[in-house]
Protein backbone atom coordinates (compact mmCIF):
# COMPACT_ATOMS: atom_id res chain seq x y z
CA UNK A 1 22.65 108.90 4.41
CA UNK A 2 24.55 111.81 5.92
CA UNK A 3 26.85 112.08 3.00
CA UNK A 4 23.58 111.85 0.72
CA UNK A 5 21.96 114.78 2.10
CA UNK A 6 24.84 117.06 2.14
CA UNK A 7 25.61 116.14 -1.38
CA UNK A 8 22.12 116.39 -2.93
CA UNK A 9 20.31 119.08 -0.80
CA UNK A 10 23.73 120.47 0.30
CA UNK A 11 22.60 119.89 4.38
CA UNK A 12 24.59 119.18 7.51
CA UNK A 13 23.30 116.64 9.44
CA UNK A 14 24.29 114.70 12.36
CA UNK A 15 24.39 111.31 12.40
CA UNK A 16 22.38 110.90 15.88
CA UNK A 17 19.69 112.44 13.47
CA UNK A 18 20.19 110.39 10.53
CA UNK A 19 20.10 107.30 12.67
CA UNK A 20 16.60 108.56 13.97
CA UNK A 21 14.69 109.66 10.52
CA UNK A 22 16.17 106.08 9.02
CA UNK A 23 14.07 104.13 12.46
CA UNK A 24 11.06 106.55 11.37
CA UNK A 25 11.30 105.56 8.05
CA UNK A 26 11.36 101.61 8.84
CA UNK A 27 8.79 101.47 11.64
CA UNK A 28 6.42 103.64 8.77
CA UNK A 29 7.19 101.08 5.82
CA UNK A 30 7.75 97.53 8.12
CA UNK A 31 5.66 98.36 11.30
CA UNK A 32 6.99 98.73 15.01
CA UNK A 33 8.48 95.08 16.36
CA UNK A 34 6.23 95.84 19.55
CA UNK A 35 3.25 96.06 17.32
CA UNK A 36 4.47 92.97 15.42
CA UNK A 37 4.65 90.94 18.33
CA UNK A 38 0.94 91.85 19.29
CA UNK A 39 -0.53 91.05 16.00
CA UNK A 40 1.25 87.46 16.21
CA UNK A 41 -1.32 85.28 17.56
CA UNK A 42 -3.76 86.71 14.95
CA UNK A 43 -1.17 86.42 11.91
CA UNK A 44 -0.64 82.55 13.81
CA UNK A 45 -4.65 81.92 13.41
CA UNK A 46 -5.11 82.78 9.77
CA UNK A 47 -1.58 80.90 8.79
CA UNK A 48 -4.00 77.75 10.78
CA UNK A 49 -7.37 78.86 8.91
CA UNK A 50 -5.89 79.13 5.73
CA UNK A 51 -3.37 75.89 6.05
CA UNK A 52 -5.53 73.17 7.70
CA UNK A 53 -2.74 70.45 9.69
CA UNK A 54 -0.14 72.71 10.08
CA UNK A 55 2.00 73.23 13.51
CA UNK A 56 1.94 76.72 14.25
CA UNK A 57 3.17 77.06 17.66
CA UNK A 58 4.28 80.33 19.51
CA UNK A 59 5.34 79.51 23.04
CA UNK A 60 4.94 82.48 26.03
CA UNK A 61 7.63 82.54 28.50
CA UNK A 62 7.00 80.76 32.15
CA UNK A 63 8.55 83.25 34.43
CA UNK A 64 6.28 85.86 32.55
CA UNK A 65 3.64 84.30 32.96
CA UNK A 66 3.59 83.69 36.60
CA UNK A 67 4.19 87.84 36.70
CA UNK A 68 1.08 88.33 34.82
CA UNK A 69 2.60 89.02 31.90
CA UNK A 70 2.79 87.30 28.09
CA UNK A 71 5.91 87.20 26.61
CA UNK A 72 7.27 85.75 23.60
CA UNK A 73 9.60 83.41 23.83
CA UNK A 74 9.44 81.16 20.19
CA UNK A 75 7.53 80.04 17.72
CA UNK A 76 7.79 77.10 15.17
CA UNK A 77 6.14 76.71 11.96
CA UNK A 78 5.58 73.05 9.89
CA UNK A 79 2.83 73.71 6.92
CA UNK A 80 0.77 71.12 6.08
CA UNK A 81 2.32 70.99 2.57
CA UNK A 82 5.79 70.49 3.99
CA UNK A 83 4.58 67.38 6.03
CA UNK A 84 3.14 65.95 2.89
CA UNK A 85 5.70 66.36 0.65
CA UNK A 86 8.48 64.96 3.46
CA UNK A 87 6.05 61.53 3.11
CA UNK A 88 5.69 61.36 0.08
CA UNK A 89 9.44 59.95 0.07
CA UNK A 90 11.74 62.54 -0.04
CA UNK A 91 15.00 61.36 0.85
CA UNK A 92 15.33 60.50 4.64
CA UNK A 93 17.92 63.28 4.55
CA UNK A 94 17.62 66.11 6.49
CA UNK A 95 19.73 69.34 7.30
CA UNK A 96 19.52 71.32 10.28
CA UNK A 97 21.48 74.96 10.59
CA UNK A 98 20.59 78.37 12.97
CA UNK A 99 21.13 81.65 11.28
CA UNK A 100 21.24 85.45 14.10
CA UNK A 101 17.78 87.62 13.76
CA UNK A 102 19.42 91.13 12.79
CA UNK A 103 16.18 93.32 14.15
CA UNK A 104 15.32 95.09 17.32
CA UNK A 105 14.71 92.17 19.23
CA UNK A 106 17.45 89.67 18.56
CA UNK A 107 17.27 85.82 18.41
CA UNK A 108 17.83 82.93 15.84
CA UNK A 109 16.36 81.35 13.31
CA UNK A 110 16.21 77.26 13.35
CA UNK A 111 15.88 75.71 10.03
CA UNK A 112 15.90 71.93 8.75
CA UNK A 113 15.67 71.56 5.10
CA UNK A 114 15.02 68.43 2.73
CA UNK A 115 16.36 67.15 -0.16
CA UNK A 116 14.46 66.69 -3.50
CA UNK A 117 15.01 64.42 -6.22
CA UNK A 118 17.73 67.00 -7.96
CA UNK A 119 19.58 67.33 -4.62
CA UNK A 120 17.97 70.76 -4.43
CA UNK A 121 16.61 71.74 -0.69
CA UNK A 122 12.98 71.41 0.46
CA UNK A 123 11.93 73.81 3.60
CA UNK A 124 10.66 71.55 5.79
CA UNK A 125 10.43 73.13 9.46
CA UNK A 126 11.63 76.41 10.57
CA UNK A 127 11.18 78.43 14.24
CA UNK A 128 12.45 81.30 15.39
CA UNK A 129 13.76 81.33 19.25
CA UNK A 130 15.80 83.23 21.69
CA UNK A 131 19.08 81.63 21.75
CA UNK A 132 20.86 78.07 19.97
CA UNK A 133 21.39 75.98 22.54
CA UNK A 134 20.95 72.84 23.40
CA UNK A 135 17.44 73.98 25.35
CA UNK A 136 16.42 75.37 22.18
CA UNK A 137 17.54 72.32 19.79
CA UNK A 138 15.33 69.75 21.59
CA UNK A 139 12.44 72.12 21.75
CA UNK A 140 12.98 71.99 18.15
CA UNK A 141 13.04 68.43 17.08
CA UNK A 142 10.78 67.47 19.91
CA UNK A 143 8.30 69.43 17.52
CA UNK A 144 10.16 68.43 14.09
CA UNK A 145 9.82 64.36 15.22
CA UNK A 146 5.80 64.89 15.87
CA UNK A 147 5.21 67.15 12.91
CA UNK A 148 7.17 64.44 10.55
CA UNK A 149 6.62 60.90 12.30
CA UNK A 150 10.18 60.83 12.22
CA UNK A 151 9.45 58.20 15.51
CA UNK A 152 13.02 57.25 16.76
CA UNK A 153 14.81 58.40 13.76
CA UNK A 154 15.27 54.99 12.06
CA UNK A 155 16.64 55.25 8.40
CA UNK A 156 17.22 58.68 8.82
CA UNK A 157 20.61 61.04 8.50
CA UNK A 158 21.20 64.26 9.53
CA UNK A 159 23.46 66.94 8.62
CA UNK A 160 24.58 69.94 10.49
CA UNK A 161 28.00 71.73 11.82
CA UNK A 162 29.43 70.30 15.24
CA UNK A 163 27.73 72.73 17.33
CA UNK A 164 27.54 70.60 20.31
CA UNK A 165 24.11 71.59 21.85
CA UNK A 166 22.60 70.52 18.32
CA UNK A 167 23.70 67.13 18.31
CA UNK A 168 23.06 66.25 21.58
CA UNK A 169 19.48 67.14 20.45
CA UNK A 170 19.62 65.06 17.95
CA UNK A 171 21.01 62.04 19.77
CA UNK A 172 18.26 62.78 22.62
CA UNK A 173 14.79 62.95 20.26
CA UNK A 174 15.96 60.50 17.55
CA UNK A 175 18.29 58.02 18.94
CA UNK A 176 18.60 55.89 15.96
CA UNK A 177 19.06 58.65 13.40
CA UNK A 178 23.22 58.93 12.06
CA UNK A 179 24.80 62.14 12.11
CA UNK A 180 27.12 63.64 9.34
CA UNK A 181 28.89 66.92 9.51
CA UNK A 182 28.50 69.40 6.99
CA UNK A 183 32.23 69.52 4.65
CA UNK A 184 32.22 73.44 4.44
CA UNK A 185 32.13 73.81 8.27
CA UNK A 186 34.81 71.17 8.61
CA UNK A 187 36.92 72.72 6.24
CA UNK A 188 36.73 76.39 7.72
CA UNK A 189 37.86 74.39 10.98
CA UNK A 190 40.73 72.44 9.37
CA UNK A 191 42.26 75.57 7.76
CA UNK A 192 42.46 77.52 10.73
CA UNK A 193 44.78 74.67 11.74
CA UNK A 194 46.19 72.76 8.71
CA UNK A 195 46.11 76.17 6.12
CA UNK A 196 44.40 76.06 2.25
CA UNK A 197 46.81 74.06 0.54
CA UNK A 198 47.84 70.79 -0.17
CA UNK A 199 46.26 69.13 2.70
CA UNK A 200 42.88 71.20 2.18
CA UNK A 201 42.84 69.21 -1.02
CA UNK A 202 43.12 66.21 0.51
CA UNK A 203 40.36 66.77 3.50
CA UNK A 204 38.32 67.04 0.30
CA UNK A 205 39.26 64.00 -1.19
CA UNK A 206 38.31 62.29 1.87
CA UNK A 207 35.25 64.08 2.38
CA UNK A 208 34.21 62.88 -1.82
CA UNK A 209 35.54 59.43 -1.24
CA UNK A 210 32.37 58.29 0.69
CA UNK A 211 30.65 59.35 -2.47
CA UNK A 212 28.05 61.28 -0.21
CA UNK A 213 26.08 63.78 -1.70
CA UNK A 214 26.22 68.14 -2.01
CA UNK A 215 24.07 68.53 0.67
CA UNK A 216 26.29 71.26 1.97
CA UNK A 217 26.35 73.70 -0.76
CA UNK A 218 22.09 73.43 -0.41
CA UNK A 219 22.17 74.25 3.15
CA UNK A 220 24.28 77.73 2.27
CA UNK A 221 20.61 78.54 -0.01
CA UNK A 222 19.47 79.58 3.19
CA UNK A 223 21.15 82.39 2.84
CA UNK A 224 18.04 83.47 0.69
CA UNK A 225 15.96 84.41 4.51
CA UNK A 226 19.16 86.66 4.86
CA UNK A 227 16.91 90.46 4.23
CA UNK A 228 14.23 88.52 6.04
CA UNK A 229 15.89 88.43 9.30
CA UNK A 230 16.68 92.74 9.48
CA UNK A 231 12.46 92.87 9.70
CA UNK A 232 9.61 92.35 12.26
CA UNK A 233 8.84 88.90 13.42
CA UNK A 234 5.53 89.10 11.05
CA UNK A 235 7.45 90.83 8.29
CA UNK A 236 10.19 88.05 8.55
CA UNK A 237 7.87 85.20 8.89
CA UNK A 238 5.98 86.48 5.77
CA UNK A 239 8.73 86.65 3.48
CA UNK A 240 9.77 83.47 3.95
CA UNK A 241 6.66 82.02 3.54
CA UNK A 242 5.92 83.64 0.37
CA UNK A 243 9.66 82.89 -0.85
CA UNK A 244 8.98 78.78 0.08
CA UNK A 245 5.08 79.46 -1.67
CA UNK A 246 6.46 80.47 -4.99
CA UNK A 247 9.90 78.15 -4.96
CA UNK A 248 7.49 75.14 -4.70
CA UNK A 249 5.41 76.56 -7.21
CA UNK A 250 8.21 77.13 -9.23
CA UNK A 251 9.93 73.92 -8.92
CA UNK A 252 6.66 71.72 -9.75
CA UNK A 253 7.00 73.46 -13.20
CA UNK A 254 10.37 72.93 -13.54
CA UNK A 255 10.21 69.23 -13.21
CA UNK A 256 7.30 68.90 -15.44
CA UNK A 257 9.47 70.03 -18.22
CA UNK A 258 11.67 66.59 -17.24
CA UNK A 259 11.31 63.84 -19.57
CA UNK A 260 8.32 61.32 -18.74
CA UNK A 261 10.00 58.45 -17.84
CA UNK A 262 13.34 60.52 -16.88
CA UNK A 263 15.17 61.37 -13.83
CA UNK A 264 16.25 64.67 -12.12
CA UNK A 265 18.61 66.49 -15.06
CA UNK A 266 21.49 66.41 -12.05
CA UNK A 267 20.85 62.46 -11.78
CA UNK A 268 21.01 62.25 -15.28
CA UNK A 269 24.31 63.86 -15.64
CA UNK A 270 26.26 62.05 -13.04
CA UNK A 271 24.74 58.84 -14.81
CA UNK A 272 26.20 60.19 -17.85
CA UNK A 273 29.35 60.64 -16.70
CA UNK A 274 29.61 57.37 -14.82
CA UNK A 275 28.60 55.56 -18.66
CA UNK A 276 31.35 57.49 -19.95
CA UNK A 277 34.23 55.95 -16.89
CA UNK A 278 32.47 52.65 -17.74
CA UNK A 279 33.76 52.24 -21.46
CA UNK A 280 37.44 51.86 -20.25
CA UNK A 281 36.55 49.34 -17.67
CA UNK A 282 37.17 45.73 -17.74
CA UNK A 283 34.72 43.03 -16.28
CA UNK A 284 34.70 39.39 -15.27
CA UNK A 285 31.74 37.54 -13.94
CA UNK A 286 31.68 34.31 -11.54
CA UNK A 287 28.04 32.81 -13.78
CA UNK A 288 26.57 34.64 -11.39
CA UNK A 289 25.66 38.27 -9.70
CA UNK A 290 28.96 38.66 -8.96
CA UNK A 291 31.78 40.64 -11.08
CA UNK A 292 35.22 41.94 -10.49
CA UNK A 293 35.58 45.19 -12.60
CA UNK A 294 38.77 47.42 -13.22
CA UNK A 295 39.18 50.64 -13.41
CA UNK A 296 42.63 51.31 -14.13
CA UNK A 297 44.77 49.93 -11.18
CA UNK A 298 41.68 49.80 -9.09
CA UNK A 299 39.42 46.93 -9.05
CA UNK A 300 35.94 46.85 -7.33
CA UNK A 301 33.37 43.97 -6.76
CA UNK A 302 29.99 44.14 -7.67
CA UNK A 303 26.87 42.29 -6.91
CA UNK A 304 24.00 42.87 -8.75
CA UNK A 305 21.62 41.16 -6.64
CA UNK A 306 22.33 43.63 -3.21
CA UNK A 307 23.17 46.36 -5.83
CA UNK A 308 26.17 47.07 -3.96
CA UNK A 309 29.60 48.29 -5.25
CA UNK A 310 32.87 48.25 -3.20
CA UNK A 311 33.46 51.91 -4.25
CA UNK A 312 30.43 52.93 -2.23
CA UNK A 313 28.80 55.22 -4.89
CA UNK A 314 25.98 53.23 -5.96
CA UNK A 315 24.91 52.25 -2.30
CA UNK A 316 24.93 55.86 -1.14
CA UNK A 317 24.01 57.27 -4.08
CA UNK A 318 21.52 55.61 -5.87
CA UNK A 319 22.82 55.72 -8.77
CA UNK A 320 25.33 52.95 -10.39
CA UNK A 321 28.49 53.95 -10.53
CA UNK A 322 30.58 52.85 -13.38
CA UNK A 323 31.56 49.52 -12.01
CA UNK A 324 27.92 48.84 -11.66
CA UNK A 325 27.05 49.70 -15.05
CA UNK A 326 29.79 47.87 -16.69
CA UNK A 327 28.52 44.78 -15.06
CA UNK A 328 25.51 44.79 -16.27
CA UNK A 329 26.04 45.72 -19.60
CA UNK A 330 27.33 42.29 -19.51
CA UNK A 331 24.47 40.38 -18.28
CA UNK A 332 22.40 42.44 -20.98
CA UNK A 333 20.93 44.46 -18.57
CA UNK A 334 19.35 48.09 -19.10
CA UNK A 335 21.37 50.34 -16.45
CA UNK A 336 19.53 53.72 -16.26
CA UNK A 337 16.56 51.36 -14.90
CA UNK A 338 18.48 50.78 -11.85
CA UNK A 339 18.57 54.29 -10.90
CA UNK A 340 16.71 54.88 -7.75
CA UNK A 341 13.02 55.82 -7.74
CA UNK A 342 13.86 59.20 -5.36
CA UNK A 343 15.72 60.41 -8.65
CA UNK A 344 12.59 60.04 -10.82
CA UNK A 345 10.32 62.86 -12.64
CA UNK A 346 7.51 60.68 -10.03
CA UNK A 347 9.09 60.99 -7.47
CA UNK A 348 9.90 64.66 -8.06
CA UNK A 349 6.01 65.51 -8.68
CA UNK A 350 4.96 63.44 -5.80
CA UNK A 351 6.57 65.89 -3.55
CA UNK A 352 5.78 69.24 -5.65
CA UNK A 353 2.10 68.42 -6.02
CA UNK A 354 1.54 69.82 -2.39
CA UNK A 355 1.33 73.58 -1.97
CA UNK A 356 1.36 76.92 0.79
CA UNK A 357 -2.20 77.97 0.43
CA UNK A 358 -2.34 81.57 0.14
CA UNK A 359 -2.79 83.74 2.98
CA UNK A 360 -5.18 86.96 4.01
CA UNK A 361 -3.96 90.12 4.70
CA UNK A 362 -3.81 91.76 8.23
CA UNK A 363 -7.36 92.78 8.42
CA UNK A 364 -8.85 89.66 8.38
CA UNK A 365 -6.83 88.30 11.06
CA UNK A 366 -8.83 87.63 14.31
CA UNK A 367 -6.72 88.57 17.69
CA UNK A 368 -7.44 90.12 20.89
CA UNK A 369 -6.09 93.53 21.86
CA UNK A 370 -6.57 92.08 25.46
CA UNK A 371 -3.96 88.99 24.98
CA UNK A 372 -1.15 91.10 23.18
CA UNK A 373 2.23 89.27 23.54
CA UNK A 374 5.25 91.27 24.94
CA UNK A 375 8.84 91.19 22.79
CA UNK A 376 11.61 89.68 24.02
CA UNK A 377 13.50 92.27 26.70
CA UNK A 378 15.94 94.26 24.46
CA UNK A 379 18.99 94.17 25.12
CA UNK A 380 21.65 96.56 23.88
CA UNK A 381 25.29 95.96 24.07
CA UNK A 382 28.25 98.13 24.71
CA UNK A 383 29.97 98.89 22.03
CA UNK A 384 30.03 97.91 18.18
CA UNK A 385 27.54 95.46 17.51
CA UNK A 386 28.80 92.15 16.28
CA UNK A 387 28.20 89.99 13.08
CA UNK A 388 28.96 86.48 14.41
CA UNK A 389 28.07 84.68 17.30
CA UNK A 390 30.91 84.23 20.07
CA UNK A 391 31.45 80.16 19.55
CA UNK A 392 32.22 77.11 21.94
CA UNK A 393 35.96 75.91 22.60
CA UNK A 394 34.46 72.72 20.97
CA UNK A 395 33.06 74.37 18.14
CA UNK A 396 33.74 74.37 14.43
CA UNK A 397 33.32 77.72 12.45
């Protein structure tokens, strides 16, 4: 900005200055954070009134409280839409990831995310809170198990990096749920150690042997919140709503355009590919559901009946992998029918056909001047101001 003005309108500025016309020019265009924080219970109201069943929560801090005072502390936000479309089978997948708050008033952002039926994510539950710790993950998926029914967790699998207070929540709230790591934060961990080369190909190998799906590369989509998080609470909170509004908008019309009695164009490929590895494959049956198939110097036994494969794809997938295919090809059987129903167009639509129901501007929204909540204390830190979070001993990147 400083170099801007001197160069256009040929004036010497200080920065001091600079720094103070660009928080003039924010506050004007985004509105103060303190103001933000005392419109919230009203902006939490209409998001209720205009999404009947949703969990909009904003929790006040205790030791406020008993000082007189109301202070924010977090807030977490499940629409009614998102519930729906999580039981209307979507996968029993879910990913769970924190991103910093870069305003005023600091925090984090709390996030778990779905999986659609073109391995694409679905918002499911989101919160913004003071810190990520282990406090703050079972505050979350205390709230994330009662706005899903997820009950103990049965049948589900979650996904996140190996920050520890996370899954210890996890393994507190929902027992019976299993717990994967996300590749990409394993990976910045193992080349700190190990280095990028030969052996980074091989944690890769490993990591695709299991046959397990790209959930990884959907949780970095997040990254779309990213000029979200530099706004007021409201501000932020708004443009992610709006951003989740129009993507499920948008991705109902997308899958329309799939064939009727077709599967997600990503299922569809992979099957395509797997047809393709099946033509040089050799089978033998036993009369019954059984068959040994080779692939090359591999061989893998399949049983049609328990639609299992010993390569693992088609029971963690879904889809048959070319073993599977080859085998029943030779009992005459039609193989893209065995794909699994979370792959199909009805599947897809089942979820999509729920929407965010628009929401009123500011002046419709009904709060009291008298119950204002206070921001978090702001804190400013010596020196430079960092971009990442100081991490655990125990803790992968």
């Amino acid at each position: 900005m400083k170099a801007d003005l001197h160069r256009v309108f040929e004036l010497n500025v200080s920065e001091a200055k600079c720094k103070r016309a660009k928080k003039e020019i924010l506050e004007s265009l985004e509105g103060s954070f303190v103001d933000s924080y005392n419109k919230l219970e009203g902006y939490a109201t209409e998001l209720r009134s205009c999404n009947p069943g949703s969990d909009i929560l904003i929790d006040l801090s205790k030791e406020a409280l008993s000082n007189g005072k109301r202070k924010f502390l977090r807030m977490y936000i499940c629409f009614k839409a998102m519930k729906l479309g999580f039981k209307s089978r979507l996968r029993p997948l879910i990913g769970l990831d924190g991103t910093f708050l870069k305003g005023k008033t600091k925090g984090q952002l709390l996030c778990a995310v779905g999986q659609d039926s073109n391995s694409s994510f679905y918002p499911l539950a989101w919160a913004m809170v003071d810190k990520e710790t282990k406090r703050t993950w079972i505050w979350f998926m205390q709230h994330l198990q009662h706005s899903l029914e997820l009950q103990n967790g049965e049948g589900l699998t979650f996904i996140s990096d190996m920050q520890k207070g996370l899954l210890e929540a996890v393994r507190t709230i929902l027992p019976e749920a299993h717990q994967r790591y996300c590749a990409r934060h394993i990976e910045a961990n193992w080349c700190k150690r190990w280095g990028k080369g030969e052996l980074k190909k091989l944690l890769w190998w490993a990591a695709w042997s299991s046959f397990t799906e790209e959930f990884e590369d959907q949780l970095q989509k997040i990254k779309e919140i990213l000029e979200a998080r530099y706004k007021p609470i409201i501000g932020m909170l708004e443009d992610i709503r709006v951003k989740i509004m129009e993507r499920l908008a948008a991705k109902e019309v997308a899958v329309r355009k799939w064939k009727d009695d077709g599967f997600s164009p990503k299922s569809e490929s992979l099957f395509i590919e797997y047809l393709k590895i099946s033509k040089v494959c050799k089978v033998s049956g036993n009369g019954d559901n059984g068959y040994e198939v080779t692939e090359g110097t591999d061989r893998h036994i399949v049983n049609l009946r328990e639609r299992k494969c010993t390569c693992r794809t088609w029971d963690l997938t879904g889809i048959p992998c070319p073993h599977a295919i080859k085998a029943m090809e030779h009992k005459k059987m039609i193989p893209k029918k065995e794909i699994h129903w979370y792959y199909s167009k009805e599947a897809a639509l089942a979820v999509y056909k729920h929407k965010l129901q628009p929401v009123r501007g500011e002046p419709f929204w009904k709060y009291n001047p008298l119950h204002a909540i206070e921001p978090p204390e702001l804190v400013k830190l010596v020196g430079r101001p960092k971009l990442m979070r100081e991490r655990e001993k125990d803790e992968v990147v």
